[in-house]
Every structure is written in structure tokens, then in C-alpha cells.
PDB file of N, CA and C in Angstrom:
ATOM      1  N   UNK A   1     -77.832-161.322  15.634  1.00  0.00           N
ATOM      2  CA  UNK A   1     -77.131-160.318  16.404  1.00  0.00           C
ATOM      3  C   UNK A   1     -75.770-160.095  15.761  1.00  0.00           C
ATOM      4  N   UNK A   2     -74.909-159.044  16.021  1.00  0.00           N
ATOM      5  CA  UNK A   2     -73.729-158.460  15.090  1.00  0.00           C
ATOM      6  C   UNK A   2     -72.626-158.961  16.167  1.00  0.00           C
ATOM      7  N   UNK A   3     -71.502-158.947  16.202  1.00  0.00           N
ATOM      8  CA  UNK A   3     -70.658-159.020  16.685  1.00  0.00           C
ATOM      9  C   UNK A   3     -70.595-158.270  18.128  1.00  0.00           C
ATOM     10  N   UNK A   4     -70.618-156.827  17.518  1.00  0.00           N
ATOM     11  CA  UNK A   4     -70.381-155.484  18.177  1.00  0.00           C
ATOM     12  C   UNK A   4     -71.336-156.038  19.647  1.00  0.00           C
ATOM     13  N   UNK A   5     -72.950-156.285  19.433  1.00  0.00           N
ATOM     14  CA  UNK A   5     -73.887-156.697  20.773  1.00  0.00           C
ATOM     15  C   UNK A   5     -73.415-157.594  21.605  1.00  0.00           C
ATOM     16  N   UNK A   6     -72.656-158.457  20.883  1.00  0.00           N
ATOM     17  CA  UNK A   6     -72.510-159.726  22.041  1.00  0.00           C
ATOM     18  C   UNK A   6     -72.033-159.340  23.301  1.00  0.00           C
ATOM     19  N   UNK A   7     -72.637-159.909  24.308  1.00  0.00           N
ATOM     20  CA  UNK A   7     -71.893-159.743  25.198  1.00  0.00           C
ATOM     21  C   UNK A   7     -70.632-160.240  25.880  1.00  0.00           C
ATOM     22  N   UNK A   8     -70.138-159.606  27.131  1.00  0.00           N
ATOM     23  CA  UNK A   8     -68.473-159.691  27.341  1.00  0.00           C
ATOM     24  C   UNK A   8     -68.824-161.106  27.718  1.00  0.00           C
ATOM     25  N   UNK A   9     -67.714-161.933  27.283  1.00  0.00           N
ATOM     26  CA  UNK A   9     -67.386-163.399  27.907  1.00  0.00           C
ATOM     27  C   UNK A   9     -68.418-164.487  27.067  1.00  0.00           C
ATOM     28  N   UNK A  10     -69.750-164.138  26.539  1.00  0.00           N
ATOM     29  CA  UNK A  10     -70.537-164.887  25.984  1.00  0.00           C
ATOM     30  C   UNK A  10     -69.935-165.204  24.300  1.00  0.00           C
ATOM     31  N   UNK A  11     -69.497-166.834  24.295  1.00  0.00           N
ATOM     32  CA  UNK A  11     -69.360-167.623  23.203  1.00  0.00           C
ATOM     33  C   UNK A  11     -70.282-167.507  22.077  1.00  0.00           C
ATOM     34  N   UNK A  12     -69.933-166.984  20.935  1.00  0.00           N
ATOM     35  CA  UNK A  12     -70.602-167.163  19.477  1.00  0.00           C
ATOM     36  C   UNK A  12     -69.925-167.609  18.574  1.00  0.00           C
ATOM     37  N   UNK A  13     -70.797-168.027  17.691  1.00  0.00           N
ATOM     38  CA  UNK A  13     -69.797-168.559  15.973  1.00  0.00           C
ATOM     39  C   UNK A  13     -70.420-167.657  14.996  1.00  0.00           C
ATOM     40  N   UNK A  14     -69.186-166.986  14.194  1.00  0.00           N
ATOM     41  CA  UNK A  14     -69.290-166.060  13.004  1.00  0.00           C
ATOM     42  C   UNK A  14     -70.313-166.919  12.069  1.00  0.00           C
ATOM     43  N   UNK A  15     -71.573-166.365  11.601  1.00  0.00           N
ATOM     44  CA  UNK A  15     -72.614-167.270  10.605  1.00  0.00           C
ATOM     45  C   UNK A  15     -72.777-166.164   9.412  1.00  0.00           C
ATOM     46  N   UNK A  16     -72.465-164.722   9.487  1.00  0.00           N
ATOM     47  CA  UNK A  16     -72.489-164.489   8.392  1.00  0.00           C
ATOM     48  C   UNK A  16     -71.628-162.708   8.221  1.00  0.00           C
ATOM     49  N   UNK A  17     -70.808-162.342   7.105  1.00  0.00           N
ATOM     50  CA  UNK A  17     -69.887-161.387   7.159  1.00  0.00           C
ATOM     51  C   UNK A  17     -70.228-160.930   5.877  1.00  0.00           C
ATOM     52  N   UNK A  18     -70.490-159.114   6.215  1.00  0.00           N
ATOM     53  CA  UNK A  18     -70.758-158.369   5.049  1.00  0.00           C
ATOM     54  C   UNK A  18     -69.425-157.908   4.622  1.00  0.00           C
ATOM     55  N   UNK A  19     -68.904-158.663   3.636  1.00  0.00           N
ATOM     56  CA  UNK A  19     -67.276-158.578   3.169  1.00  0.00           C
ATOM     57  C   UNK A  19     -67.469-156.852   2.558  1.00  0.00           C
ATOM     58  N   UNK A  20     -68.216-156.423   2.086  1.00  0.00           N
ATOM     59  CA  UNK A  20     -68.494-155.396   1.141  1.00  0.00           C
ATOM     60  C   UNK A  20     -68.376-154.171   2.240  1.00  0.00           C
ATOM     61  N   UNK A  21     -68.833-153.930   3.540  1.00  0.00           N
ATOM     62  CA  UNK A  21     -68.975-153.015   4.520  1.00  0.00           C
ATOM     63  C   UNK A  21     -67.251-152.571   4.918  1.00  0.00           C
ATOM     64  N   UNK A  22     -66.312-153.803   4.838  1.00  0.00           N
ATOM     65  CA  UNK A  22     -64.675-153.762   4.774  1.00  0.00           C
ATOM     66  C   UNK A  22     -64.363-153.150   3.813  1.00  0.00           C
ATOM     67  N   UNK A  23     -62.804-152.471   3.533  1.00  0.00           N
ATOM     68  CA  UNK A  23     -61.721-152.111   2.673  1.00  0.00           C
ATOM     69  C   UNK A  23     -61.147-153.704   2.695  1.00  0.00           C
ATOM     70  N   UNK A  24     -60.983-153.694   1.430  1.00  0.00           N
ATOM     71  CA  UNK A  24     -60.484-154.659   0.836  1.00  0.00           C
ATOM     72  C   UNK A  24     -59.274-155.707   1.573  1.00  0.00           C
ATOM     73  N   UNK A  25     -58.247-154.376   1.950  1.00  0.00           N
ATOM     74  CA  UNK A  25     -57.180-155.084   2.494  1.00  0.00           C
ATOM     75  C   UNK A  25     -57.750-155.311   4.634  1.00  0.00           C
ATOM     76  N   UNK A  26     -58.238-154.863   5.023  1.00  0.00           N
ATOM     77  CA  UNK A  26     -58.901-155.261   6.250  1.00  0.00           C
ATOM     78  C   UNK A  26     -59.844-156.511   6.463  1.00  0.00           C
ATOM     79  N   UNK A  27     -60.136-156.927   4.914  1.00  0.00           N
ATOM     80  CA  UNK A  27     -60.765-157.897   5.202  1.00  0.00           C
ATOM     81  C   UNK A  27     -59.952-158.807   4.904  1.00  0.00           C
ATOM     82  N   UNK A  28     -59.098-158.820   4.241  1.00  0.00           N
ATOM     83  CA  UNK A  28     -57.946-159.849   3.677  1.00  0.00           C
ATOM     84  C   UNK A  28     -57.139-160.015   5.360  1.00  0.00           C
ATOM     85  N   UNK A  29     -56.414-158.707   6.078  1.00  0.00           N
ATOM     86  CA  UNK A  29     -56.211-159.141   7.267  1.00  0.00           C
ATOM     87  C   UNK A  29     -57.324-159.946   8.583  1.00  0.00           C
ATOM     88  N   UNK A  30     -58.741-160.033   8.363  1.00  0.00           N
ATOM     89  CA  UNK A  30     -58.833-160.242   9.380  1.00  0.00           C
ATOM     90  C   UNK A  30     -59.626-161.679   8.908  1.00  0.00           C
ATOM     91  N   UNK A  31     -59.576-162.161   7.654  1.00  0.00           N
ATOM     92  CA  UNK A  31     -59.449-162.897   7.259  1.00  0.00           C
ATOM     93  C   UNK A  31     -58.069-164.249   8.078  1.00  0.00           C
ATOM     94  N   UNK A  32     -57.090-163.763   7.314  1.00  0.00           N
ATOM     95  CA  UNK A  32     -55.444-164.370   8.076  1.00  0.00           C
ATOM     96  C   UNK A  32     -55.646-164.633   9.564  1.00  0.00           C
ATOM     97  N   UNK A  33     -56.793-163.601  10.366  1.00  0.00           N
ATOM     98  CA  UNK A  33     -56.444-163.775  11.701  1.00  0.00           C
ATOM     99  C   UNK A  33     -57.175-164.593  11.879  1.00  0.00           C
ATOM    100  N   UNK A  34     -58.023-165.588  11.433  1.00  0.00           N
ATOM    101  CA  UNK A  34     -59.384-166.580  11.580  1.00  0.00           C
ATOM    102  C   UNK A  34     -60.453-166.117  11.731  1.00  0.00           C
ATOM    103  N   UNK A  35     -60.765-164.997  11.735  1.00  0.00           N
ATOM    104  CA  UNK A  35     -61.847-164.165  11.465  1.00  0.00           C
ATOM    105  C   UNK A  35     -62.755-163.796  10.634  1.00  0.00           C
ATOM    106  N   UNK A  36     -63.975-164.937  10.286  1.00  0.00           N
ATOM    107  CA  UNK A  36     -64.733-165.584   9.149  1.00  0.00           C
ATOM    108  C   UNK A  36     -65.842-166.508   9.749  1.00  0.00           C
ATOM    109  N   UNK A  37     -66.228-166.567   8.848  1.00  0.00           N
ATOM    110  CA  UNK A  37     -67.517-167.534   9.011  1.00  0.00           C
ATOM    111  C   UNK A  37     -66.834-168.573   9.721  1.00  0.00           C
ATOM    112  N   UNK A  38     -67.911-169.316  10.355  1.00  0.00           N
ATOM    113  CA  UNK A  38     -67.393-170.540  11.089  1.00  0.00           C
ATOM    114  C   UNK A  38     -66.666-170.416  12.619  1.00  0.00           C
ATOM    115  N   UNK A  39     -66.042-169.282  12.788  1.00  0.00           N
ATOM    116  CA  UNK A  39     -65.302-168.843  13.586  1.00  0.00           C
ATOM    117  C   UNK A  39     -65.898-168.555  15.030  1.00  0.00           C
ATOM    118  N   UNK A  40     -65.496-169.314  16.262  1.00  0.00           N
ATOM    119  CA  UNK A  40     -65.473-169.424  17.251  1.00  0.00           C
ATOM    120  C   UNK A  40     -65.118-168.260  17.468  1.00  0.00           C
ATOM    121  N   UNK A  41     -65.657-167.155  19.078  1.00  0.00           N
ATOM    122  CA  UNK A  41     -65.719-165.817  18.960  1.00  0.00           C
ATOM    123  C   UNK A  41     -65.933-165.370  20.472  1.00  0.00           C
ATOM    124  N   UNK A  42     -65.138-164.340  21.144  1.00  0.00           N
ATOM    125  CA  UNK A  42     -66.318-163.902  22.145  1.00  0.00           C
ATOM    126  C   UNK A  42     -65.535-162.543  22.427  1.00  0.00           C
ATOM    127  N   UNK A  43     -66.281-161.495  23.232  1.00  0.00           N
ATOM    128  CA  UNK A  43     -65.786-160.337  23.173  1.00  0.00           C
ATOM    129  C   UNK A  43     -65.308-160.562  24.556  1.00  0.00           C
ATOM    130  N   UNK A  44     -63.908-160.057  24.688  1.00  0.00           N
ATOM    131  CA  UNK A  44     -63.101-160.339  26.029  1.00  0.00           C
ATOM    132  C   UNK A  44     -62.946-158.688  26.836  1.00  0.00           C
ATOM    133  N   UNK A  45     -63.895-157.737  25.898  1.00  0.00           N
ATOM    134  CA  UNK A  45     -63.004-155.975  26.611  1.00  0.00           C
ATOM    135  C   UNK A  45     -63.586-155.307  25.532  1.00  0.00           C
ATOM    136  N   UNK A  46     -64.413-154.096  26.060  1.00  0.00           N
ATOM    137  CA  UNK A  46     -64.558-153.244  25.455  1.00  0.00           C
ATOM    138  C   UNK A  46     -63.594-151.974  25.518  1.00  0.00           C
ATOM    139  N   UNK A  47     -63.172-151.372  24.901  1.00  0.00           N
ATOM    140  CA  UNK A  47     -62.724-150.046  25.260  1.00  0.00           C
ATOM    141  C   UNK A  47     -63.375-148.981  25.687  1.00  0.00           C
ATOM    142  N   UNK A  48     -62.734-147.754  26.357  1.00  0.00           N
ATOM    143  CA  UNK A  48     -63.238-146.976  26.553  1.00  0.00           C
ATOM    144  C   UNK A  48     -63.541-145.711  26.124  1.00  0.00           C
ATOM    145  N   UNK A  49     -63.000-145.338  24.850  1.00  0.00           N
ATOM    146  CA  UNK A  49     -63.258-144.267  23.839  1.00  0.00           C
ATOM    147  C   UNK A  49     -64.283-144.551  23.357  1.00  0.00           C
ATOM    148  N   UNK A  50     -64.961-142.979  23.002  1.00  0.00           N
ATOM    149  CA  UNK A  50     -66.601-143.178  22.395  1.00  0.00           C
ATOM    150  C   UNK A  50     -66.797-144.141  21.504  1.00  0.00           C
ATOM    151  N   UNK A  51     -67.794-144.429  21.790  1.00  0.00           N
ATOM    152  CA  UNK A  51     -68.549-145.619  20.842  1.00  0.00           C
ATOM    153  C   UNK A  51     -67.888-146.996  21.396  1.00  0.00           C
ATOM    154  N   UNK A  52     -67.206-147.429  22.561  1.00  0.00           N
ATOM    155  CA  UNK A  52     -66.913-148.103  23.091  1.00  0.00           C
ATOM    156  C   UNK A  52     -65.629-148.864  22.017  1.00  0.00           C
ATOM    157  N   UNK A  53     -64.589-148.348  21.481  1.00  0.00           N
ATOM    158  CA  UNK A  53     -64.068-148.636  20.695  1.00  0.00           C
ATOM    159  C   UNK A  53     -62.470-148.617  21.406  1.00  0.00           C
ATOM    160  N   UNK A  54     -61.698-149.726  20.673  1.00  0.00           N
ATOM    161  CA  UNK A  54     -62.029-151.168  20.013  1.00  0.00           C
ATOM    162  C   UNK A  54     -62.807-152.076  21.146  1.00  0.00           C
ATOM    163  N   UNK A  55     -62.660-153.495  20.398  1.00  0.00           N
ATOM    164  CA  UNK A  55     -63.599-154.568  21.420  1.00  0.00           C
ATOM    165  C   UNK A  55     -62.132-154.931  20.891  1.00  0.00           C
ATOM    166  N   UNK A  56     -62.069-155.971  22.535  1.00  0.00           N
ATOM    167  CA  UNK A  56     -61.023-157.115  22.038  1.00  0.00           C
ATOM    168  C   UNK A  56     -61.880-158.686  22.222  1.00  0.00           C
ATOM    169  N   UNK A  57     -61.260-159.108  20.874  1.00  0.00           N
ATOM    170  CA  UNK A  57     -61.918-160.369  20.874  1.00  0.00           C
ATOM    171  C   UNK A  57     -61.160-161.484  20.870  1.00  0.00           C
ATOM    172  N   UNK A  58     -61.242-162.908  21.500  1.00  0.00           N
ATOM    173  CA  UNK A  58     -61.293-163.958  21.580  1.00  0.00           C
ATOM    174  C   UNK A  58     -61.564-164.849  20.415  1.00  0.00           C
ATOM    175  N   UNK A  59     -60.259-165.352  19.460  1.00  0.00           N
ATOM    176  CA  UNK A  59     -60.402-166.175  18.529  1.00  0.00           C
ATOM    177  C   UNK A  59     -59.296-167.517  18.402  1.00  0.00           C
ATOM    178  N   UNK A  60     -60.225-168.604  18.950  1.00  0.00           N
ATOM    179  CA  UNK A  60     -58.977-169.657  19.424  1.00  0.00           C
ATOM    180  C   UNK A  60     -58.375-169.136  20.656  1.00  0.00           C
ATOM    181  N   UNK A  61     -57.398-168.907  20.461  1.00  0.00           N
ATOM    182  CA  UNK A  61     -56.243-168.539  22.032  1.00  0.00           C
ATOM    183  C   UNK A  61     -55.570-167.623  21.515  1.00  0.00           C
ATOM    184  N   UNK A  62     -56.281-166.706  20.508  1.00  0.00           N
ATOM    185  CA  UNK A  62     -55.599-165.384  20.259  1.00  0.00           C
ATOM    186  C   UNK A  62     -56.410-164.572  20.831  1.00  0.00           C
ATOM    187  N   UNK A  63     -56.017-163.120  21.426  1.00  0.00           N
ATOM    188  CA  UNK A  63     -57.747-162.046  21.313  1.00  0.00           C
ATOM    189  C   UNK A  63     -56.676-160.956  20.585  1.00  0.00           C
ATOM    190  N   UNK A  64     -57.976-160.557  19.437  1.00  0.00           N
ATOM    191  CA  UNK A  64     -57.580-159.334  18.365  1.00  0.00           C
ATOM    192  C   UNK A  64     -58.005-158.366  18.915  1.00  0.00           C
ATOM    193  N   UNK A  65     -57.665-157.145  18.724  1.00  0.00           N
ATOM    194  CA  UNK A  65     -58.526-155.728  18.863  1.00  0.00           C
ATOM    195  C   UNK A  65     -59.062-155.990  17.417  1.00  0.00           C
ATOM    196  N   UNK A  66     -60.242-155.199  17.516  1.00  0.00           N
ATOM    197  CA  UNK A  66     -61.356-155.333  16.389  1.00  0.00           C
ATOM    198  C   UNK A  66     -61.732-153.642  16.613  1.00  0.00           C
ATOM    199  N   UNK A  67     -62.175-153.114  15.584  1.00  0.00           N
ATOM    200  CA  UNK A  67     -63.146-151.825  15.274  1.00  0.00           C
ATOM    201  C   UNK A  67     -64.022-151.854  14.923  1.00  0.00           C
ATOM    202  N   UNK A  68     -64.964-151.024  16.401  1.00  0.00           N
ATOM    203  CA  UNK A  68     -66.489-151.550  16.163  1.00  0.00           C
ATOM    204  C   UNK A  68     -67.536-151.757  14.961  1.00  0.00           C
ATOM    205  N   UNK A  69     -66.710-151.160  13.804  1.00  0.00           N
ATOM    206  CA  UNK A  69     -67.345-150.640  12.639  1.00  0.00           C
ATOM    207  C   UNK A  69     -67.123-152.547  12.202  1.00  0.00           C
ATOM    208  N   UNK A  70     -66.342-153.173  12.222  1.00  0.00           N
ATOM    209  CA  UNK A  70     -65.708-154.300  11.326  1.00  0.00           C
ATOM    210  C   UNK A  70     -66.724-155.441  12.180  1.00  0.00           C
ATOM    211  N   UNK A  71     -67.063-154.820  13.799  1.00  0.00           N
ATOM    212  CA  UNK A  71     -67.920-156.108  14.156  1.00  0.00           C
ATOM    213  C   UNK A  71     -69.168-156.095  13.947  1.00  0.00           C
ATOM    214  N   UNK A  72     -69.863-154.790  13.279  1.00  0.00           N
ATOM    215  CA  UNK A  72     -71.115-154.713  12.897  1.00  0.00           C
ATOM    216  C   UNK A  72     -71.120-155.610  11.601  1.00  0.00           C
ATOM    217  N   UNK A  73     -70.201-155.698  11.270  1.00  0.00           N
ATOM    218  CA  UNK A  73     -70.201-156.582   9.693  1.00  0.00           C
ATOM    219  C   UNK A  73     -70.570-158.026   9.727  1.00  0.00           C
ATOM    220  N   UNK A  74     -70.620-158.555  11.365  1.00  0.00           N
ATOM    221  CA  UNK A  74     -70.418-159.903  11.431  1.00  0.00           C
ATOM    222  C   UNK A  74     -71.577-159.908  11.820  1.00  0.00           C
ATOM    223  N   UNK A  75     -72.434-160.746  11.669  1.00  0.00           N
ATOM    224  CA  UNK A  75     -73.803-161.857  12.094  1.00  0.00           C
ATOM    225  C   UNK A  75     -73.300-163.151  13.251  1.00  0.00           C
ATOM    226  N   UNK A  76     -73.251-163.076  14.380  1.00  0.00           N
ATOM    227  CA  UNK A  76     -73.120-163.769  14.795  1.00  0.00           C
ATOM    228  C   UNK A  76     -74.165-164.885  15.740  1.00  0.00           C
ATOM    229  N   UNK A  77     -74.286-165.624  16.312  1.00  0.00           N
ATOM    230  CA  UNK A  77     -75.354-166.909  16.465  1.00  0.00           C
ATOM    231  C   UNK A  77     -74.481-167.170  18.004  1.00  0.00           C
ATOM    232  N   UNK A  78     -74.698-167.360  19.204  1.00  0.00           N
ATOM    233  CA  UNK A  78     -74.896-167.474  20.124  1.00  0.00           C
ATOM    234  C   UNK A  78     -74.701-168.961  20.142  1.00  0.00           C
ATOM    235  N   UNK A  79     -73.524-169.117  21.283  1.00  0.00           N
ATOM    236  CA  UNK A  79     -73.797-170.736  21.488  1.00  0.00           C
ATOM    237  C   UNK A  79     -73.623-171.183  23.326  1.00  0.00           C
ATOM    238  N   UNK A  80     -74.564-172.830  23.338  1.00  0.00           N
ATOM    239  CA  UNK A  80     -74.744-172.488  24.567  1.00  0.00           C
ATOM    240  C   UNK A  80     -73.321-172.696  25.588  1.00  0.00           C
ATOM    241  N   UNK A  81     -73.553-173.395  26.491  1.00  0.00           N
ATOM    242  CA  UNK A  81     -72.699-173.136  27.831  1.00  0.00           C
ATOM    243  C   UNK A  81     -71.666-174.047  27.292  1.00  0.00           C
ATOM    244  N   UNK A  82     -72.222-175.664  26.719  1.00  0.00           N
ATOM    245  CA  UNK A  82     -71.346-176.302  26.868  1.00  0.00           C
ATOM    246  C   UNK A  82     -69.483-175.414  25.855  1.00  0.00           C
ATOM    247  N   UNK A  83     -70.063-174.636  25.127  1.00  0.00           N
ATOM    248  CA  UNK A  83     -68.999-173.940  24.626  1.00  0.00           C
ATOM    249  C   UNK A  83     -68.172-172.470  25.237  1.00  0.00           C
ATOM    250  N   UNK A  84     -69.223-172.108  26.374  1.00  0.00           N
ATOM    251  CA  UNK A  84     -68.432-171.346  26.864  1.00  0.00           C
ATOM    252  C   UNK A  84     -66.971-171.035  27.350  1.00  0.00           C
ATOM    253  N   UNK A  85     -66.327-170.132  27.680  1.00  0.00           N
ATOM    254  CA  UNK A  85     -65.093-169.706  28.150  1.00  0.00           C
ATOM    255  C   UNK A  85     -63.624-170.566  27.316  1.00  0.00           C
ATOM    256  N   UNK A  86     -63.992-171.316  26.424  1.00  0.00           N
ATOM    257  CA  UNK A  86     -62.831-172.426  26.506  1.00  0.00           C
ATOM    258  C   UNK A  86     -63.093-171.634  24.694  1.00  0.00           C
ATOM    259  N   UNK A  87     -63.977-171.154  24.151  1.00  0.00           N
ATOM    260  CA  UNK A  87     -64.377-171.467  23.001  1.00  0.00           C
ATOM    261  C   UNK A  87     -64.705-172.944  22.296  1.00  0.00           C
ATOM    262  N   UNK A  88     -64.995-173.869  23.134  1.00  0.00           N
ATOM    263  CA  UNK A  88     -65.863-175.279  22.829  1.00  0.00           C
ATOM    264  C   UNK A  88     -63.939-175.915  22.812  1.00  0.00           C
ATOM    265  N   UNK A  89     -63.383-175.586  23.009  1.00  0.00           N
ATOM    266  CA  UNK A  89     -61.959-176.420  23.212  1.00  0.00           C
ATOM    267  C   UNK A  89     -61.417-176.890  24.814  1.00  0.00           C
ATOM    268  N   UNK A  90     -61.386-178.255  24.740  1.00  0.00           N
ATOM    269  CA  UNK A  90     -60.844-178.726  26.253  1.00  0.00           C
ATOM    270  C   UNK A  90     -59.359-178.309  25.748  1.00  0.00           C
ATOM    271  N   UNK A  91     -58.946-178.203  26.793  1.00  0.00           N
ATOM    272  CA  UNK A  91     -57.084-178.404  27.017  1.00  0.00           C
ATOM    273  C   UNK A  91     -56.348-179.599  26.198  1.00  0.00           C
ATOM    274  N   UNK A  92     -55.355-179.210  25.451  1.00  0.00           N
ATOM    275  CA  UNK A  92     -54.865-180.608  24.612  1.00  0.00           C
ATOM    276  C   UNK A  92     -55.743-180.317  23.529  1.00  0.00           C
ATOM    277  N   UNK A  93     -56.804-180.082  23.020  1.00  0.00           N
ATOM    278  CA  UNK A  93     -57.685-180.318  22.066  1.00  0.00           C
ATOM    279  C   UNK A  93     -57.599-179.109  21.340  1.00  0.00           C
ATOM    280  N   UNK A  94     -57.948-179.129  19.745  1.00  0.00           N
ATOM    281  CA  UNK A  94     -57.962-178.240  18.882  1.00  0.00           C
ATOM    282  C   UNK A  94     -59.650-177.851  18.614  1.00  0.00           C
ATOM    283  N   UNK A  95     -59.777-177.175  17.378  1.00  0.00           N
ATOM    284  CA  UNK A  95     -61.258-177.575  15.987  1.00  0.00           C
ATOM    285  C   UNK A  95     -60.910-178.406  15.313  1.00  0.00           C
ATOM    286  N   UNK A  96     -60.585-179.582  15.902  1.00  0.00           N
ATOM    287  CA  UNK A  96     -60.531-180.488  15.188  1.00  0.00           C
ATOM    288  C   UNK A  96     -61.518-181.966  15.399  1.00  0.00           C
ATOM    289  N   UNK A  97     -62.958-181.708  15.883  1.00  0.00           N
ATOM    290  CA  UNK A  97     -63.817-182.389  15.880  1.00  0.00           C
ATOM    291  C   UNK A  97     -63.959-183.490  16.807  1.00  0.00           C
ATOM    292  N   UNK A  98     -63.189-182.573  18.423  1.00  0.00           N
ATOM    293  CA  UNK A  98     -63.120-183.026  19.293  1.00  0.00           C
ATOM    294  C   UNK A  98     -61.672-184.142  19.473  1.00  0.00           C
ATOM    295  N   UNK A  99     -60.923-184.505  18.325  1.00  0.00           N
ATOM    296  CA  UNK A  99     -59.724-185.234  18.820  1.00  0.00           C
ATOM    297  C   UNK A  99     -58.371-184.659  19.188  1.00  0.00           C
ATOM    298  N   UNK A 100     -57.491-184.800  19.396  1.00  0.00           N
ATOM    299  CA  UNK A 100     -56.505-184.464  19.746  1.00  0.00           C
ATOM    300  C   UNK A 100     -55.332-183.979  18.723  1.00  0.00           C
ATOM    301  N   UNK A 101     -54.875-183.272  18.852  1.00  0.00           N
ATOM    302  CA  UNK A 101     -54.122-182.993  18.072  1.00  0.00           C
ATOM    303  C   UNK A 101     -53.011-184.625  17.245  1.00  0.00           C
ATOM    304  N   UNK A 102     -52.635-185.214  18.084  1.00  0.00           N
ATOM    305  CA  UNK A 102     -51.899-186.558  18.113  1.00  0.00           C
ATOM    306  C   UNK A 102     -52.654-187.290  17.106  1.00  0.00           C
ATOM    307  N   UNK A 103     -54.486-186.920  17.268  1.00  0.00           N
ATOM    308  CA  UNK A 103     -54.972-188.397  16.395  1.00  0.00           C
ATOM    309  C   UNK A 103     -55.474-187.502  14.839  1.00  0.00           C
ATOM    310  N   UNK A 104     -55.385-186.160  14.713  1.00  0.00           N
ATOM    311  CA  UNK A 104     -55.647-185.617  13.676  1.00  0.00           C
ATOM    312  C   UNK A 104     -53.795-186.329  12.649  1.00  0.00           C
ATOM    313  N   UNK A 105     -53.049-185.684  13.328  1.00  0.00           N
ATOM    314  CA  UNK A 105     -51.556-186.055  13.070  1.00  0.00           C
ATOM    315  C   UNK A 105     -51.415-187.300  12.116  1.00  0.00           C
TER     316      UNK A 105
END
């Protein structure tokens, strides 16, 4: 499934990005924003201009506006509950393989 389908509030991880479908420098920005493979994800808002444009998305404890064109680029993979709403992060805790910021340190 692409980015763009997911649904509102439902948790995915970026598994695969057609870098080539981007301008060069859009992918370099949304790159910077953590926006890549691997990447914890969920669509928080669609807009309301045709074609439902932008989506705002949920990355970490940022949400980007995205253009629907840039989330068709993404392949994304569905994950279950235990990762929902938090993006798989308790409070205090990073992606850092469940420890704490203190014991990565």
C-alpha cells in the first residue's frame, strides 16, 4: 500500500521509496525531515482541496504536510496495535530499541 491509502490514525513503517518519482531537492528535504525507509508514519489529516491534498503526517513527534503526489512514492507496510498512536514510542522513550534515552547516553 502507498502512503497516500493509509488510513487516518493507522501506524505504518516506510519499506520502500521511489526516489526517482521526486525532484531532486524534495527528496533531499524530506529526506532531513526523517522521511525514508524505516520510518515510523501515520496520516494525522487529510486536506480538503481536490485530490484530498496535502495529508499531514506523523513522523516521531513531528507531523509534516506532505503532497499527495510525494506519498504515492512511498510503499508503506502496516503495523499492528501494539504500535499504534504513540508511533511504537512509550513516553521517555526514543527509536532507540526500546531504552531510554539515559541508557542509549
Amino acid at each position: 500500500m502507498t502512503l497516500d491509502l493509509l488510513p487516518i490514525g493507522q501506524s505504518a513503517r516506510i519499506v520502500a521509496v521511489d526516489w526517482s518519482r521526486l525532484i531532486d531537492e524534495e527528496a533531499r528535504r524530506l529526506r532531513a525531515l526523517g522521511i525514508d525507509v524505516g520510518a515510523r508514519v501515520a496520516v494525522a489529516h487529510r486536506g480538503v482541496f481536490a485530490g484530498k491534498d496535502p495529508l499531514a503526517i506523523s513522523v516521531g513527534r513531528m507531523t509534516v504536510a506532505l503532497r499527495r503526489v510525494h506519498a504515492q512514492a512511498m510503499e508503506v507496510a502496516v503495523l499492528g496495535d501494539e504500535a499504534a498512536g504513540t508511533g511504537g514510542c512509550e513516553a521517555g522513550q526514543f527509536e532507540t530499541g526500546g531504552r531510554t534515552a539515559d541508557e542509549v547516553a
